[in-house]
Protein backbone atom coordinates (compact mmCIF):
# COMPACT_ATOMS: atom_id res chain seq x y z
CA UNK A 1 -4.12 -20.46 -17.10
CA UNK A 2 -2.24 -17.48 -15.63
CA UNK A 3 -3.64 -14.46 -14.83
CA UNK A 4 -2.12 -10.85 -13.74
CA UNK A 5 -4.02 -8.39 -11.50
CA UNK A 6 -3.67 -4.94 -11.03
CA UNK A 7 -5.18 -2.70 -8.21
CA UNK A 8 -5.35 0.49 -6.32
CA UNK A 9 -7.35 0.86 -2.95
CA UNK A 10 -8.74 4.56 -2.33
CA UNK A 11 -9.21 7.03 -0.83
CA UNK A 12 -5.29 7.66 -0.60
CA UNK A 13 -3.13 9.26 1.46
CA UNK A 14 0.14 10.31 0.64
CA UNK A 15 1.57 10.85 4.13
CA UNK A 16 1.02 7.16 5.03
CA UNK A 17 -0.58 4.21 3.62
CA UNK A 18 -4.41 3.81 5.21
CA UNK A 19 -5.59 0.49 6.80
CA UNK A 20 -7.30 -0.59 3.25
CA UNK A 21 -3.83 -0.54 1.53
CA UNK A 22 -2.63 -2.56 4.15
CA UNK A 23 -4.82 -5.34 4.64
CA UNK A 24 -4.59 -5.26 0.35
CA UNK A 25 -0.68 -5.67 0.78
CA UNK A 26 -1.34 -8.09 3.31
CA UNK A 27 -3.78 -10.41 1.50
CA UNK A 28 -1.53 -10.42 -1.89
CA UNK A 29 1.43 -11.13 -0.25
CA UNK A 30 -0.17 -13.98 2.03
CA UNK A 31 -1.57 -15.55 -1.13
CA UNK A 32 0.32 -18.46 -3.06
CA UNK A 33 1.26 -16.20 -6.06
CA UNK A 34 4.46 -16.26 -8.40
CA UNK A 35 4.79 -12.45 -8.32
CA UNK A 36 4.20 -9.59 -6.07
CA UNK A 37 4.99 -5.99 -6.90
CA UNK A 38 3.11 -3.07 -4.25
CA UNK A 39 4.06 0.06 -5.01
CA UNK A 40 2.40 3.48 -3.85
CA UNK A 41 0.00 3.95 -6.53
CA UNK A 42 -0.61 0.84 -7.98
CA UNK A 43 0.25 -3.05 -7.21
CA UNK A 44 0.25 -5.88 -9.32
CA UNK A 45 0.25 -9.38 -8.72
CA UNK A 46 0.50 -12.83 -10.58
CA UNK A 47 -0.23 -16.43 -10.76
CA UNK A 48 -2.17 -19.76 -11.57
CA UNK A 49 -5.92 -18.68 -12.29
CA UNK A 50 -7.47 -20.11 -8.47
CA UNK A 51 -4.81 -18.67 -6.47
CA UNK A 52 -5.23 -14.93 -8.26
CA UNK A 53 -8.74 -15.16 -8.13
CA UNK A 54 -8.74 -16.75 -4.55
CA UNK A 55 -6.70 -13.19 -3.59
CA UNK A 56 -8.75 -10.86 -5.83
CA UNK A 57 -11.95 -12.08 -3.96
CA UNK A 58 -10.25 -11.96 -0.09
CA UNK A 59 -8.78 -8.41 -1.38
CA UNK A 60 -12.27 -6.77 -2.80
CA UNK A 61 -13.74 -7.84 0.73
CA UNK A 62 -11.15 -7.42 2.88
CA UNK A 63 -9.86 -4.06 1.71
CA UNK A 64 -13.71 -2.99 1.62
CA UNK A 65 -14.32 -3.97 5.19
CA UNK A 66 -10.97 -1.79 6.23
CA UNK A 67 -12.23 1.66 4.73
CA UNK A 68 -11.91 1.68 0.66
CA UNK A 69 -14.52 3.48 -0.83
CA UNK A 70 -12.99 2.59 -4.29
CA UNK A 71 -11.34 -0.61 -5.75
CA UNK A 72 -9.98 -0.25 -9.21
CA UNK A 73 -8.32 -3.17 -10.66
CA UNK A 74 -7.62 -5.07 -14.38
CA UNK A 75 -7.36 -8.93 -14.91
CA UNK A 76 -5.67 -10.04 -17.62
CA UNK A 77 -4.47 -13.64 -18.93
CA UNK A 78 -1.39 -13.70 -19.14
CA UNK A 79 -0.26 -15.58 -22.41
CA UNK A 80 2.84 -17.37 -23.73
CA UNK A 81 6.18 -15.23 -23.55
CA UNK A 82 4.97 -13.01 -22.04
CA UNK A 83 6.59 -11.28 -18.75
């Protein structure tokens, strides 16, 4: 099964990305997925089912432990033909 995540860390700040958005980045991009997109106000990332749910779980903690106060994300299978 493949699954795509999307996430934001708050609070934000628009002059430069806080600690929490950084250790987020950090933890997706470490992770062994097939696709990586972080972007300012939103990030999304995909792969096998272990490895995106193996990052989703080091992210929620991680990114908690550096200052979020809010993790909003959406997990979706990601089906047959579709990009």
């Amino acid at each position: 099964m493949r699954l795509r995540v999307e996430f934001t860390t708050e609070p934000f700040d628009l002059d430069e990305a806080p600690a929490h958005a950084l250790v987020a980045r950090e933890v997706v991009e470490a992770a062994e997925l097939d696709a990586v997109d972080v972007g300012p106000f939103g990030n999304t990332a995909e792969g096998g089912a272990d490895a995106v749910l193996t990052a989703v779980d080091a992210l929620l903690r991680k990114s908690l432990e550096a200052g979020a106060t809010r993790i909003s994300l959406q997990l979706n299978v990601v089906g047959e033909g579709e990009e």
